[in-house]
Protein backbone atom coordinates (compact mmCIF):
# COMPACT_ATOMS: atom_id res chain seq x y z
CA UNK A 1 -0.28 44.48 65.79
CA UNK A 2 -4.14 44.85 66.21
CA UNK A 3 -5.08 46.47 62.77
CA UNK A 4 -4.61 47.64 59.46
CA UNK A 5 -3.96 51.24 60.77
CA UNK A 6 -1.29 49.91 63.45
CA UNK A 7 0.35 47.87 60.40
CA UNK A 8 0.78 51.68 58.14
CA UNK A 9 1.84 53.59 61.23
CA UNK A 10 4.86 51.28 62.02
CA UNK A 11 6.19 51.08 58.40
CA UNK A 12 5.51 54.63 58.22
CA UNK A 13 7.85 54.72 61.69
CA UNK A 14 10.29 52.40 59.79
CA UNK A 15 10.81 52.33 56.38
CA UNK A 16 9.07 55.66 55.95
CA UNK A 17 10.97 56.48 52.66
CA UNK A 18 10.44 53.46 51.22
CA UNK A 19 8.33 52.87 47.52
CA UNK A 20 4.98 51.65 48.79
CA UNK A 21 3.48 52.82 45.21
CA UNK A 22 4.57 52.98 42.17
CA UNK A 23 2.06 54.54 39.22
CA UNK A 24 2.73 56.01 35.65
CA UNK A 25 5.91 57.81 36.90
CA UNK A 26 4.31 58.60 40.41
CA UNK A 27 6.01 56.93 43.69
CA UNK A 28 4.25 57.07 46.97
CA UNK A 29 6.23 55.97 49.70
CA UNK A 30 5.51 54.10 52.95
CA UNK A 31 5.23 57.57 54.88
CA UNK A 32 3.33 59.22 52.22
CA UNK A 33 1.09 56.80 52.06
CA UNK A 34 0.31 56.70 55.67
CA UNK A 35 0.03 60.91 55.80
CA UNK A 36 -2.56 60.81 53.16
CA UNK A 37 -4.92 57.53 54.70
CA UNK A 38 -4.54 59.83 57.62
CA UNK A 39 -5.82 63.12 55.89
CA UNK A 40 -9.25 60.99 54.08
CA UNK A 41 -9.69 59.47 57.75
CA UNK A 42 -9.75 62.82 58.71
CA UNK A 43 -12.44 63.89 56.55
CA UNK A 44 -14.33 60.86 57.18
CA UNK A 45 -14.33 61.96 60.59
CA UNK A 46 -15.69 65.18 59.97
CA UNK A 47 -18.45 63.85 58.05
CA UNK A 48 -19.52 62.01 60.80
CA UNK A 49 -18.75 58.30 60.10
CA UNK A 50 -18.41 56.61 62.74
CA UNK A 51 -16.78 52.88 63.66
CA UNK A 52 -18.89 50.33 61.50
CA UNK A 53 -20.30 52.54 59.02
CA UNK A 54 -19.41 51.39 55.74
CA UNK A 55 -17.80 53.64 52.91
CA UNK A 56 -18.59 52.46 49.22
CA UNK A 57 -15.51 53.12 46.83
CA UNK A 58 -16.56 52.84 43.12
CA UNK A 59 -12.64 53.52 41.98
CA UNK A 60 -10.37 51.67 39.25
CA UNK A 61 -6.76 50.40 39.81
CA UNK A 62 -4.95 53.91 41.24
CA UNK A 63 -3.57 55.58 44.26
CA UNK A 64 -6.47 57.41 45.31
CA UNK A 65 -8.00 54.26 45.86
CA UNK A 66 -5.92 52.67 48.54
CA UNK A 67 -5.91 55.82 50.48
CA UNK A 68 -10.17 55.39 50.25
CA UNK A 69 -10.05 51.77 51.30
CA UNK A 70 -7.19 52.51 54.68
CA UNK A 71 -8.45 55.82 55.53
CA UNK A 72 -11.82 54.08 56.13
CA UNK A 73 -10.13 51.70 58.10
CA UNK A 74 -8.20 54.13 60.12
CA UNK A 75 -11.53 54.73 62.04
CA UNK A 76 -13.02 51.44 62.30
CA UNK A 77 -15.24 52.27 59.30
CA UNK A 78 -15.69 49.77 56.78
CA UNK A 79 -14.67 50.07 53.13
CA UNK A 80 -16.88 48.90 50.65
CA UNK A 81 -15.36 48.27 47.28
CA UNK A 82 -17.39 48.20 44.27
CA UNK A 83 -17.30 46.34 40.84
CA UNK A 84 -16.35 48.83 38.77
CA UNK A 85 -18.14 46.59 36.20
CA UNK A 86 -21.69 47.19 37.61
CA UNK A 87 -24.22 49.43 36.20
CA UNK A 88 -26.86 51.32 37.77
CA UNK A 89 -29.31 48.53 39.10
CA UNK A 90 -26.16 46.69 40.80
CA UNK A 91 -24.92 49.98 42.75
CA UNK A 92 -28.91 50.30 43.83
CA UNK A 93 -29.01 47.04 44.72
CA UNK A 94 -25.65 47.21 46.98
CA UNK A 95 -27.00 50.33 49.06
CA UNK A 96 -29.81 48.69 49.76
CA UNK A 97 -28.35 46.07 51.15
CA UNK A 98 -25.21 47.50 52.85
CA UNK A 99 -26.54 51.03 53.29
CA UNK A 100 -23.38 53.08 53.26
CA UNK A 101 -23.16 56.67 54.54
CA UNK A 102 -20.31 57.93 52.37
CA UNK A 103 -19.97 56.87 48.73
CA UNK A 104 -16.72 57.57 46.58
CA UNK A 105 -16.42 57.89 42.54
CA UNK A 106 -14.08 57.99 40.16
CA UNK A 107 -15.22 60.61 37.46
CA UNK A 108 -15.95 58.04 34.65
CA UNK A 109 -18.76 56.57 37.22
CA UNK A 110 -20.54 59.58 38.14
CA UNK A 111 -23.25 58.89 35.81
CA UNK A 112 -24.55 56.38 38.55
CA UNK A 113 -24.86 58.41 41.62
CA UNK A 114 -26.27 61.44 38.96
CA UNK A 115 -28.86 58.42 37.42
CA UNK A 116 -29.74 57.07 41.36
CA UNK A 117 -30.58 60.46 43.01
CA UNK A 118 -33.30 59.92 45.28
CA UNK A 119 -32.25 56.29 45.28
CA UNK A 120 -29.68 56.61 47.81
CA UNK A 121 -31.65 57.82 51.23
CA UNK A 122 -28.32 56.39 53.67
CA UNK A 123 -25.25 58.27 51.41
CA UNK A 124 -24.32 61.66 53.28
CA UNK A 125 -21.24 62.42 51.55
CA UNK A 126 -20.09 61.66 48.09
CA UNK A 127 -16.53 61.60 46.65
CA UNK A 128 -15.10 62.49 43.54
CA UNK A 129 -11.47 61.01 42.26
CA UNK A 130 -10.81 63.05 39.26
CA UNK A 131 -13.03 66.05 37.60
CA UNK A 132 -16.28 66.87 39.44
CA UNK A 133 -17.47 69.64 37.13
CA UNK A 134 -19.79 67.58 34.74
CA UNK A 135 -22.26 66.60 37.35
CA UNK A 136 -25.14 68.55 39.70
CA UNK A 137 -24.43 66.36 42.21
CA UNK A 138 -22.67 68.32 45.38
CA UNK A 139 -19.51 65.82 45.82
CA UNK A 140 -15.85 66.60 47.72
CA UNK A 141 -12.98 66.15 45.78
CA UNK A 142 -10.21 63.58 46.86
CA UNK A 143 -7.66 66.70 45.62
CA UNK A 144 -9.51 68.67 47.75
CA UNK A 145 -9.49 66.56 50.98
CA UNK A 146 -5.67 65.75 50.81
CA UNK A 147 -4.88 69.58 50.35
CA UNK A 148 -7.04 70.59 53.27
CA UNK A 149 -6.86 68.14 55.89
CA UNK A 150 -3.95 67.29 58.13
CA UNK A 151 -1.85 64.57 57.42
CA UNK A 152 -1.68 63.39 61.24
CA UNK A 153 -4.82 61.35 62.64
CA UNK A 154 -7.23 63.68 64.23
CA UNK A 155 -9.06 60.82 66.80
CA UNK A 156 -7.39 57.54 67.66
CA UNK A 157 -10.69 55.04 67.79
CA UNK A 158 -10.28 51.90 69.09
CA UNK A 159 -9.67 49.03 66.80
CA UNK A 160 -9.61 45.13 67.96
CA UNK A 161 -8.50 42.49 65.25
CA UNK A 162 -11.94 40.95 65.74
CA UNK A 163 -13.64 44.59 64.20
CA UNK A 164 -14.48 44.42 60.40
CA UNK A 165 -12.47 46.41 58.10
CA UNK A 166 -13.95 45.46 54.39
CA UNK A 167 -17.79 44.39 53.24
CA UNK A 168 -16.55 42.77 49.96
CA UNK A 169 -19.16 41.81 47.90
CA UNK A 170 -18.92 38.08 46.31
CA UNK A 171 -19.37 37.10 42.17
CA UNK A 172 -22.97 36.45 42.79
CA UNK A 173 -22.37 32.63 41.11
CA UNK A 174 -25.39 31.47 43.03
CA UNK A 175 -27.60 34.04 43.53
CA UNK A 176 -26.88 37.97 44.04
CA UNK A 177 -23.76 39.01 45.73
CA UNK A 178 -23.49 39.19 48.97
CA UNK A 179 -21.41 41.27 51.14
CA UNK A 180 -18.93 39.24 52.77
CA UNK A 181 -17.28 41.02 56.10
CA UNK A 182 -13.55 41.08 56.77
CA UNK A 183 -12.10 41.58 59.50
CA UNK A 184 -8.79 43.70 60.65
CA UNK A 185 -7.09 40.53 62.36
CA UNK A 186 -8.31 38.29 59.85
CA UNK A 187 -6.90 40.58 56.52
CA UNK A 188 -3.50 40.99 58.28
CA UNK A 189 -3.21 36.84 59.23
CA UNK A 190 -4.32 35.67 55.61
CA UNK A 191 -1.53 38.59 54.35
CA UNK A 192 1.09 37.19 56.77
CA UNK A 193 -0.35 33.40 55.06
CA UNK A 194 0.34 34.42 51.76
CA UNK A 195 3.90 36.30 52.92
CA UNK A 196 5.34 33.41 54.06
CA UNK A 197 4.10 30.82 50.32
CA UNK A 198 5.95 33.07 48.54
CA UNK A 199 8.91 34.34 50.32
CA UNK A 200 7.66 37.86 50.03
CA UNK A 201 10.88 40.93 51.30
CA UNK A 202 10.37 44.24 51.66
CA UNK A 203 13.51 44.78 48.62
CA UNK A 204 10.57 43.06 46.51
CA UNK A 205 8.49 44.63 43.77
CA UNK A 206 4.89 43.25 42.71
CA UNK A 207 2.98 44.05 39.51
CA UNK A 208 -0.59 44.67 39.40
CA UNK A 209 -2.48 44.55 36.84
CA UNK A 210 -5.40 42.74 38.29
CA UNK A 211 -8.91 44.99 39.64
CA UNK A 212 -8.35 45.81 43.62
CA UNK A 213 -11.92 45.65 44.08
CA UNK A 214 -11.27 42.06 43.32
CA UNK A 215 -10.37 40.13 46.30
CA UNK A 216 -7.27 38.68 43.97
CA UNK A 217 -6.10 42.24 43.11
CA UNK A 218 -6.63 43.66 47.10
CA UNK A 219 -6.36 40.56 49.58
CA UNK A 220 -4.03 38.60 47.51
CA UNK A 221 -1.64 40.99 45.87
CA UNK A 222 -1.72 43.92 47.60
CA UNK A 223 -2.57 43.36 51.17
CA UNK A 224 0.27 41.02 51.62
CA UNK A 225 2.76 43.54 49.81
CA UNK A 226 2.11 46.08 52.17
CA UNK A 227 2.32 43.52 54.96
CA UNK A 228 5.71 43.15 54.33
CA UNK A 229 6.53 46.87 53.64
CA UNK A 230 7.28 45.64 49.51
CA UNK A 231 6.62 47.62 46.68
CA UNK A 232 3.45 46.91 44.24
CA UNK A 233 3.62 48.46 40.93
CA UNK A 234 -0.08 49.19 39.83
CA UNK A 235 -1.38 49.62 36.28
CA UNK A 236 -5.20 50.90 36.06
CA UNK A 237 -5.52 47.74 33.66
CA UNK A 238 -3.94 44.61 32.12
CA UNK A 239 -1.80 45.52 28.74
CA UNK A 240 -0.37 42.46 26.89
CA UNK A 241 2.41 44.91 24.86
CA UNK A 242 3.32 46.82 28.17
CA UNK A 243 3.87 43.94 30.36
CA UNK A 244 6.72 42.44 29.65
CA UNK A 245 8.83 45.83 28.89
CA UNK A 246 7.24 46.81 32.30
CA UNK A 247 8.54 43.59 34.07
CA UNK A 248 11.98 44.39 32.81
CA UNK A 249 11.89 48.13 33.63
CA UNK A 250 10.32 48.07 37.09
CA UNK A 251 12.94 45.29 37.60
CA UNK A 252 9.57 42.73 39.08
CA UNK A 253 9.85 40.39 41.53
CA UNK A 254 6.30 38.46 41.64
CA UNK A 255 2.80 39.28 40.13
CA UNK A 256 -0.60 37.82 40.08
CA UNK A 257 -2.55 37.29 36.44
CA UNK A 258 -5.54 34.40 36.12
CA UNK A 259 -5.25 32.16 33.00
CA UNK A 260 -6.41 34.24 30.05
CA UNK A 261 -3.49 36.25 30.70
CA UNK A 262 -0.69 33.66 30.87
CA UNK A 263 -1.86 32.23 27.37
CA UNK A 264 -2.36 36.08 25.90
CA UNK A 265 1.29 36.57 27.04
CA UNK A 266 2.55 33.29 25.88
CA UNK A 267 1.36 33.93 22.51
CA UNK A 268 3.43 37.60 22.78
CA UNK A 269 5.96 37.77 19.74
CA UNK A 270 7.71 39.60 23.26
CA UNK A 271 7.56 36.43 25.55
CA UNK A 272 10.21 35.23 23.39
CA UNK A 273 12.85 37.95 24.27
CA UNK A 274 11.65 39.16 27.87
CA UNK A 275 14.37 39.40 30.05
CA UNK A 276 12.39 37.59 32.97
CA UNK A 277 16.08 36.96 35.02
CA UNK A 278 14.43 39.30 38.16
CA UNK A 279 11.34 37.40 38.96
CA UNK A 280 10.97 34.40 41.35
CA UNK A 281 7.39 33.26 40.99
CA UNK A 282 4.05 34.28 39.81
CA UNK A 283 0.99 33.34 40.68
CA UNK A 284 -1.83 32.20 38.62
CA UNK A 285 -5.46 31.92 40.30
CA UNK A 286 -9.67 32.55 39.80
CA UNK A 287 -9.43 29.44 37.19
CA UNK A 288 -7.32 26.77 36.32
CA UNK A 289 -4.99 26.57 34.21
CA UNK A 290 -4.28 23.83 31.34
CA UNK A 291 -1.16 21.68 32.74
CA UNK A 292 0.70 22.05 28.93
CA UNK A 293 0.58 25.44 29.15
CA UNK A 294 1.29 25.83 32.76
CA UNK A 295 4.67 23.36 31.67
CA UNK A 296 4.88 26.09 28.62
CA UNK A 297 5.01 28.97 29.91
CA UNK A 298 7.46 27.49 33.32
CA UNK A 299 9.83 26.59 30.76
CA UNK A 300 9.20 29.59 28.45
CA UNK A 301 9.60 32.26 31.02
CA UNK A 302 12.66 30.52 33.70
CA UNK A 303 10.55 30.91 37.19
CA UNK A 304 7.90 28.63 38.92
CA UNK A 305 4.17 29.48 38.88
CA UNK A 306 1.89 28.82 41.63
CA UNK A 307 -1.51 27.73 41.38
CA UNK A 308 -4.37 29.15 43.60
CA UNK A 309 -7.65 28.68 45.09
CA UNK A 310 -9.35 31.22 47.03
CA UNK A 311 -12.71 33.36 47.72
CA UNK A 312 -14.06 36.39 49.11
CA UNK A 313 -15.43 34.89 52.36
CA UNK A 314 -11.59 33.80 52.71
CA UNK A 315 -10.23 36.73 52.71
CA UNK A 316 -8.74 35.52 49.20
CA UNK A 317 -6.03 32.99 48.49
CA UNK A 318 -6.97 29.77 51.19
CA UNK A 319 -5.30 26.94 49.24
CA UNK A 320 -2.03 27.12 46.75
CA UNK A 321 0.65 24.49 45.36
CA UNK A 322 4.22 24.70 47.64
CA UNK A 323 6.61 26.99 46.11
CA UNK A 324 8.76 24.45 43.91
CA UNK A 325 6.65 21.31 45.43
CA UNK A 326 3.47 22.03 42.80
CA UNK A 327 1.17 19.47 41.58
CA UNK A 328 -0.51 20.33 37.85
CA UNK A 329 -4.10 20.39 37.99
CA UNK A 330 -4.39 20.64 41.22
CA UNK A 331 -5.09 23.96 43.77
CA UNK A 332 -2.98 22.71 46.33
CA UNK A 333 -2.95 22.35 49.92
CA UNK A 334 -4.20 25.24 52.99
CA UNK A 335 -1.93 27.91 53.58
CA UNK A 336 -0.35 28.19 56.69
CA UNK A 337 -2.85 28.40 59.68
CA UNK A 338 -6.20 27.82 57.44
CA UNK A 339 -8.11 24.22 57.75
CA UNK A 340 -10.22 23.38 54.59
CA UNK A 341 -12.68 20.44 54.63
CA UNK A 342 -14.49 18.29 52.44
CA UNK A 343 -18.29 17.88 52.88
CA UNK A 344 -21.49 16.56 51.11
CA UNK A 345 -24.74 17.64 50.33
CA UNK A 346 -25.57 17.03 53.67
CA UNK A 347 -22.81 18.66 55.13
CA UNK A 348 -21.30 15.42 56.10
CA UNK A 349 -17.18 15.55 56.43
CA UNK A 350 -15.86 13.04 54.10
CA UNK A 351 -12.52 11.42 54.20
CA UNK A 352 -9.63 11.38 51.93
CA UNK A 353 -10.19 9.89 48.71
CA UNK A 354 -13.61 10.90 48.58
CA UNK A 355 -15.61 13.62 46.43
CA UNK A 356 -18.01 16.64 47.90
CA UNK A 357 -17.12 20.42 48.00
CA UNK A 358 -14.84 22.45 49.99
């Protein structure tokens, strides 16, 4: 398997009936999902991207979304997702550095593309996911392109694993963000990584509630679910009062919340009855947790919760606690097939025992 688009087309082949997606009553299966990455390749296509042009997706937690971020891939473009916290000055600031040729919206963030006209001299083509019709800007709606396109792939371009697939752009703790690149072999070995810590079937089904342009919500979570052909449940946000009924009625396997969740939800007059019998182990990354209520909330809720380290440039999750062999307060040890080193401020390796960065 050389590539994201190789990965869709063989669970497509597969398990084509199979729940890739479920969302607010909608299910997309395996096959569906791999028709309609198709169809948004095909317009890319026709807009003229070509392999390593990057497409920008400014889109929240839904559907519409993944087929953006695959059908870019599809052609060796390179999806760009964007903090859908940013304003106006952080969107400039990302074109002018990455310079993409298509840019996609969801409707609530066309106010930025409508505020930067003139400001955007590389973006051909823009996007709309959702309603178009209160902005002057000439977009193409996503309903549009996946009525009028055709759901096979148009032009077969060739993809190696060593050809980038995502420009994700980091936090910006040290400076501005900066657009990491991701590569196609790289995305699908850190999935298989993250597969194999957690036990991850295809009969399994993930919650997220966690951002996908976050590299915790996309590289961690859902990456690796559709890796293994499993099914990922997707909210648009995280809901304290729906979580736990959802967890019961989706019948969840696994999910993936940082710490300001797992003590919101351990304070939930609802953690106290959730039927929690279904899931085998959560994850809990992007800050660490307090050992008590890491102990608290094992004991509260009946299955084991792994701590994680990762970052952008990572693809992700790099580092985690062993399922069942975890050590509190710590982030663990490499995943399977990833080094990590210790160094000091001169870049000097140091040896066990010692203190510097990773």
């Amino acid at each position: 398997m050389e590539n994201l688009r190789d990965l869709l087309r063989e669970h497509s082949e597969k398990q084509g009936e199979h729940p890739c997606l479920k969302f607010y009553g909608q299910t997309i299966t395996y096959r569906e999902l791999d028709e309609r990455t198709n169809q948004v390749a095909n317009f890319l296509l026709d807009a003229g991207v070509k392999k390593g042009d990057i497409v920008s997706i400014m889109v929240g937690n839904r559907p519409e979304y993944i087929y953006l971020i695959l059908g870019a891939a599809k052609i060796g473009a390179l999806a760009g997702p964007v903090n859908n916290w940013w304003l106006e000055r952080e969107v400039e600031s990302l074109i002018q550095d990455s310079q993409p040729v298509v840019m996609a919206f969801e409707d609530r963030f066309l106010f930025i593309p409508q505020a930067l006209q003139g400001k955007m001299p590389s973006v051909q083509r823009i996007i709309t996911v959702g309603d178009a019709s209160q902005t002057s800007i000439e977009t193409m709606t996503i309903e549009k392109i996946l009525s009028k396109y055709p759901t096979e792939l148009e032009e077969e371009v060739e993809i190696t694993r060593g050809d980038e697939a995502l420009i994700m752009y980091t936090s910006g703790t040290t400076g501005i963000p900066k657009g990491a690149l991701l590569t196609h072999g790289g995305l699908l070995f850190a999935s298989r990584s993250k597969v194999r810590l957690v036990n991850l079937s295809s009969e399994d089904i993930v919650l997220c509630v966690l951002p996908l342009f976050f590299t915790g919500g996309l590289c961690d979570l859902f990456l690796p679910c559709l890796f293994q052909g499993a099914t990922v449940v997707l909210r648009t946000s995280f809901s304290a009062g729906e979580f736990w009924p959802l967890v019961e009625e989706e019948k969840v396997t696994g999910f993936y919340i940082v710490p300001t969740m797992w003590t919101i939800l351990l304070n939930m007059p609802e953690a106290a009855q959730a039927d929690t019998s279904r899931v085998k182990v959560a994850i809990s990354g992007a800050a660490p947790i307090p050992e008590q209520e890491l102990k608290e909330c094992e004991a509260r809720f009946g299955f084991p919760i792994i701590e994680a380290y990762g970052l952008t440039e990572s693809s992700g999750g790099c580092v985690a606690n062993p399922m069942g062999r975890g050590k509190p307060g710590s982030i663990g040890i490499p995943l399977e097939g990833m080094e990590v080193t210790i160094f000091d401020e001169n870049d000097r390796e140091l040896k066990t025992g010692e203190v510097g960065e990773i």
